[in-house]
PDB file of N, CA and C in Angstrom:
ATOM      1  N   UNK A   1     -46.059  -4.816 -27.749  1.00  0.00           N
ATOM      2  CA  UNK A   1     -45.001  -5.692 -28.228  1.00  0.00           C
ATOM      3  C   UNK A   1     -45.098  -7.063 -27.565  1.00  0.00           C
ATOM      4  N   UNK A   2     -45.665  -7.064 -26.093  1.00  0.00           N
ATOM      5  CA  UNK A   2     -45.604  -8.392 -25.408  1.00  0.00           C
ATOM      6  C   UNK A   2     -47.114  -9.154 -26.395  1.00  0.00           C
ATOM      7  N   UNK A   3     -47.906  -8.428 -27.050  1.00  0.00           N
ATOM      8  CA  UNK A   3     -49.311  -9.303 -26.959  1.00  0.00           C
ATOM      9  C   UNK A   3     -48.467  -9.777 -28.418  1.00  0.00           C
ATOM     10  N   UNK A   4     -47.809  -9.477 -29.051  1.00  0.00           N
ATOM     11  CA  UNK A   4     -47.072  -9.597 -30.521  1.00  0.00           C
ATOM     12  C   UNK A   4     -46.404 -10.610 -30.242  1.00  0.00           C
ATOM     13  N   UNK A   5     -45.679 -10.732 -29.278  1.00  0.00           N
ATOM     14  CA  UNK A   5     -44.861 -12.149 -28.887  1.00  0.00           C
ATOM     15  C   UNK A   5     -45.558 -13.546 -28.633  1.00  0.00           C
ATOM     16  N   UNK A   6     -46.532 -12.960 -27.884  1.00  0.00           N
ATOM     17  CA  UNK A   6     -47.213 -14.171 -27.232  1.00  0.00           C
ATOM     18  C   UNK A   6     -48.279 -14.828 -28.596  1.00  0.00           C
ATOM     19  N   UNK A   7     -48.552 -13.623 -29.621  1.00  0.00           N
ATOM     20  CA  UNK A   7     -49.019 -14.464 -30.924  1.00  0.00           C
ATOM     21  C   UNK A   7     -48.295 -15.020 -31.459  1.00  0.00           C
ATOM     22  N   UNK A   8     -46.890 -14.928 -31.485  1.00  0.00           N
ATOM     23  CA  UNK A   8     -46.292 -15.777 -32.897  1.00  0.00           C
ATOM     24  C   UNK A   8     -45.507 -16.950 -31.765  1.00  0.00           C
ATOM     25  N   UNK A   9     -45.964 -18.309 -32.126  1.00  0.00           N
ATOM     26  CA  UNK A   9     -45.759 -19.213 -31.485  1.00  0.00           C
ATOM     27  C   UNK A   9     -44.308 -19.622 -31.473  1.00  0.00           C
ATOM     28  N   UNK A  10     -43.705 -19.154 -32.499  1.00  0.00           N
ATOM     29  CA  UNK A  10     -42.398 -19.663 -32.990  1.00  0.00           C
ATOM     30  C   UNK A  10     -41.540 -18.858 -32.386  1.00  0.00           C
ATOM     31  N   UNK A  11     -41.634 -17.996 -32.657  1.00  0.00           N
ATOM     32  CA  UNK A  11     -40.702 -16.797 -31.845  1.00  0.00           C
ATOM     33  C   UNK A  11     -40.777 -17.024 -30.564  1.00  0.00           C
ATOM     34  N   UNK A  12     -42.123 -17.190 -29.490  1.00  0.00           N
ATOM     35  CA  UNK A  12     -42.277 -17.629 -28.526  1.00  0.00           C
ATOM     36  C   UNK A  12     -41.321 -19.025 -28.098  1.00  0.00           C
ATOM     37  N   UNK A  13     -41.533 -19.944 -28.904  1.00  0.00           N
ATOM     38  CA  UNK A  13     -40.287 -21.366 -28.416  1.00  0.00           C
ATOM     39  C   UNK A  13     -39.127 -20.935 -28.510  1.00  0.00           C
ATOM     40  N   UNK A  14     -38.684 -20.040 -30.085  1.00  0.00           N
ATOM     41  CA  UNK A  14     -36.896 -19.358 -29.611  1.00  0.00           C
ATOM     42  C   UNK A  14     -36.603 -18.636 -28.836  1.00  0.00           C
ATOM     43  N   UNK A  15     -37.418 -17.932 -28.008  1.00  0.00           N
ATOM     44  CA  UNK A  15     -36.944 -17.124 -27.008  1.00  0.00           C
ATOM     45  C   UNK A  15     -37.141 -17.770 -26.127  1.00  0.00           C
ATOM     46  N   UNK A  16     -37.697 -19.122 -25.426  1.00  0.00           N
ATOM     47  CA  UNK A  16     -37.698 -20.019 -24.436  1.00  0.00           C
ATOM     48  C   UNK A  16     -36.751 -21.047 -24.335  1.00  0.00           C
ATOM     49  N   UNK A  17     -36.201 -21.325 -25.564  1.00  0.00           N
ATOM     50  CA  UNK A  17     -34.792 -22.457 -25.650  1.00  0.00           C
ATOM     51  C   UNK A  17     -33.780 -21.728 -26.017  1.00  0.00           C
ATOM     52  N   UNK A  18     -33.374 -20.537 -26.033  1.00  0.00           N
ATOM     53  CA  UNK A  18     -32.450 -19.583 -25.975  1.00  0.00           C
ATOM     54  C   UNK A  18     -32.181 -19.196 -24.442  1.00  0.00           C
ATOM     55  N   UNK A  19     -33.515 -18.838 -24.172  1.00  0.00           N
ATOM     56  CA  UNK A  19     -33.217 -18.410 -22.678  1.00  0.00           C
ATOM     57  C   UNK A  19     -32.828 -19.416 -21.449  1.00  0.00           C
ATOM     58  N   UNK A  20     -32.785 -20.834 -21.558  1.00  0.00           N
ATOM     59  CA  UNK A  20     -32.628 -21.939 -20.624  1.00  0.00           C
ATOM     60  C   UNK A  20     -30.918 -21.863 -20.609  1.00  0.00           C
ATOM     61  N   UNK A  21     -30.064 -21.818 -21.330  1.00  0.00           N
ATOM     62  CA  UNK A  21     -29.211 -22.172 -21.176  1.00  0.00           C
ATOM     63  C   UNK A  21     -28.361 -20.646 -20.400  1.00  0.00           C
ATOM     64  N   UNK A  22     -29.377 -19.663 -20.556  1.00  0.00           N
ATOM     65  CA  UNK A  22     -28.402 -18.503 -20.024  1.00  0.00           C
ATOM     66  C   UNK A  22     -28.902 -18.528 -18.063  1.00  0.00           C
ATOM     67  N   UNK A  23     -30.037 -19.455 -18.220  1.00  0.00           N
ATOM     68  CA  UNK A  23     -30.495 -19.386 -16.701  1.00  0.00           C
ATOM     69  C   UNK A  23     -29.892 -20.673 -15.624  1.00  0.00           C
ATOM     70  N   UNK A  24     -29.689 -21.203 -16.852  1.00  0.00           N
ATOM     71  CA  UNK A  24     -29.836 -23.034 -16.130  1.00  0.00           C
ATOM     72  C   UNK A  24     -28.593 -22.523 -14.773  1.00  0.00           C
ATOM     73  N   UNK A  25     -27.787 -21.948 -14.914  1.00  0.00           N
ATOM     74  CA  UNK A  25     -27.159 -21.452 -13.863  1.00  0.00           C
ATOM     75  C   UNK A  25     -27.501 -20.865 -12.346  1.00  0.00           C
ATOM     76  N   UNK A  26     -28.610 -21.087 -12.238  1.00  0.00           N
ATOM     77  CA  UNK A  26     -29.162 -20.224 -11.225  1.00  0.00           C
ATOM     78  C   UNK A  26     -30.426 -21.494 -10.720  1.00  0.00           C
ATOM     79  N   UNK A  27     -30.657 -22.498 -11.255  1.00  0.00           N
ATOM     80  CA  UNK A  27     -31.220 -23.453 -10.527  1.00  0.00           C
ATOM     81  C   UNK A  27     -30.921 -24.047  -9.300  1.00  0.00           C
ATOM     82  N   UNK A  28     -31.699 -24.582  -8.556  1.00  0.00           N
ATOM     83  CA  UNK A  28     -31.403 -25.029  -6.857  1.00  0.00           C
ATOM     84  C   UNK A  28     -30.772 -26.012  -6.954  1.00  0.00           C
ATOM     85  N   UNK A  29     -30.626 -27.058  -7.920  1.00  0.00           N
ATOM     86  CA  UNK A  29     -29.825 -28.159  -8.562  1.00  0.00           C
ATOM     87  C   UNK A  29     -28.404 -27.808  -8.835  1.00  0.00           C
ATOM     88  N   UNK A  30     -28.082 -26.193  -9.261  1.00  0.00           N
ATOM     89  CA  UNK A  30     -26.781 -26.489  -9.667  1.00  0.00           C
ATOM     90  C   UNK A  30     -26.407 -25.247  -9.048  1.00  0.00           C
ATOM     91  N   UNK A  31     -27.282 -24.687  -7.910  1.00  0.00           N
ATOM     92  CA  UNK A  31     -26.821 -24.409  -6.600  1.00  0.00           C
ATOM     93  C   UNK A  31     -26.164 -24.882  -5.555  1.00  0.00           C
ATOM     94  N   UNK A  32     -27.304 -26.082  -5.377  1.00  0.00           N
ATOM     95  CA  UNK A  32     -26.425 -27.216  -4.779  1.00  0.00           C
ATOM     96  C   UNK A  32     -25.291 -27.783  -5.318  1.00  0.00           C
ATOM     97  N   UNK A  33     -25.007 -27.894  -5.881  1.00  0.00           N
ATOM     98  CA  UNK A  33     -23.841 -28.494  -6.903  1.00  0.00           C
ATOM     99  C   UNK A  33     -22.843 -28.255  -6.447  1.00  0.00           C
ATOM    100  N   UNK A  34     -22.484 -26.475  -6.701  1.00  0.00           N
ATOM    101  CA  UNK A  34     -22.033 -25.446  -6.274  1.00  0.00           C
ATOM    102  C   UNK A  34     -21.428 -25.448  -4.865  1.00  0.00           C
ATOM    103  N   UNK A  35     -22.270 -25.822  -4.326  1.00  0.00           N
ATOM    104  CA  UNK A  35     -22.185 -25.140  -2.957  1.00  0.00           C
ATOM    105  C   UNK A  35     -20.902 -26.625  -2.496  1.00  0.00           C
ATOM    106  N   UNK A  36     -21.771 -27.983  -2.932  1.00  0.00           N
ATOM    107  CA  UNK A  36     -20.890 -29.022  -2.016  1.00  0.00           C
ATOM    108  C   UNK A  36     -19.862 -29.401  -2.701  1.00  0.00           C
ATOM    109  N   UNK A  37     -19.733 -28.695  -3.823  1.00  0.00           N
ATOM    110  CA  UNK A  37     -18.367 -28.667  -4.495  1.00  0.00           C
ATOM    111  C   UNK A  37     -17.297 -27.636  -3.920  1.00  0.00           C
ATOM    112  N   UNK A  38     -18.014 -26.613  -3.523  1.00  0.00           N
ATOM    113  CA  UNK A  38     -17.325 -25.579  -3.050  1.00  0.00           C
ATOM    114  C   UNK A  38     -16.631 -25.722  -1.174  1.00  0.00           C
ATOM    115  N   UNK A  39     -17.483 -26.868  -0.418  1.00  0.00           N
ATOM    116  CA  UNK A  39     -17.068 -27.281   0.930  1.00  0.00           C
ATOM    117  C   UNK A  39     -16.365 -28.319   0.760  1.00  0.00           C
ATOM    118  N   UNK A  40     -16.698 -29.292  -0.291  1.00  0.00           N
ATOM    119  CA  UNK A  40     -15.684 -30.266  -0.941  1.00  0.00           C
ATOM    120  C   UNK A  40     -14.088 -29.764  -0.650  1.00  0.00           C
ATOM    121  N   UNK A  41     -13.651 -28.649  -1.202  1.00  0.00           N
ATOM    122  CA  UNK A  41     -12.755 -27.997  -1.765  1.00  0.00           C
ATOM    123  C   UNK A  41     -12.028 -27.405  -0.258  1.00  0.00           C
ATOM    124  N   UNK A  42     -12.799 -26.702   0.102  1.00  0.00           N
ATOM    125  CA  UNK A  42     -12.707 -26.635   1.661  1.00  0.00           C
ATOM    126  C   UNK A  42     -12.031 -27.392   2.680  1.00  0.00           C
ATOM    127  N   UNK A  43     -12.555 -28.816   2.752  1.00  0.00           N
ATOM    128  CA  UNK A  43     -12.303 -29.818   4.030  1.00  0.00           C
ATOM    129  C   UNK A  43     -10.906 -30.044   2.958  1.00  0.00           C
ATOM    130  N   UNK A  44     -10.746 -30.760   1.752  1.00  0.00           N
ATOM    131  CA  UNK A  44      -9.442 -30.846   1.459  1.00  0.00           C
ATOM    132  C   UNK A  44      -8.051 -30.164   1.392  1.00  0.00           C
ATOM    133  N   UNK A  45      -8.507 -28.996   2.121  1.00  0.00           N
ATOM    134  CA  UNK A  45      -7.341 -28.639   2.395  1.00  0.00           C
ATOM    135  C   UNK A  45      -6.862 -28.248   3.678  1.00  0.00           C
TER     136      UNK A  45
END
């Protein structure tokens, strides 16, 4: 089934721009984000 995927090119790009938006959450970018938003939140109170 994986060598079936990796032939059809198209199917291959929708399952790669489908899958970004369920990950983009877990990047070191919006880890960080996270984090100094979250000490942000912290010192203000």
């Amino acid at each position: 089934a994986i060598f079936d995927l990796f032939e059809d090119q198209v199917r291959l790009k929708q399952l790669k721009s489908n899958a970004w938006p369920s990950i983009q959450h877990l990047t070191i970018e919006a880890m960080a984000k996270n984090f100094i938003n979250g000490i942000n939140a912290i010192l203000e109170l």
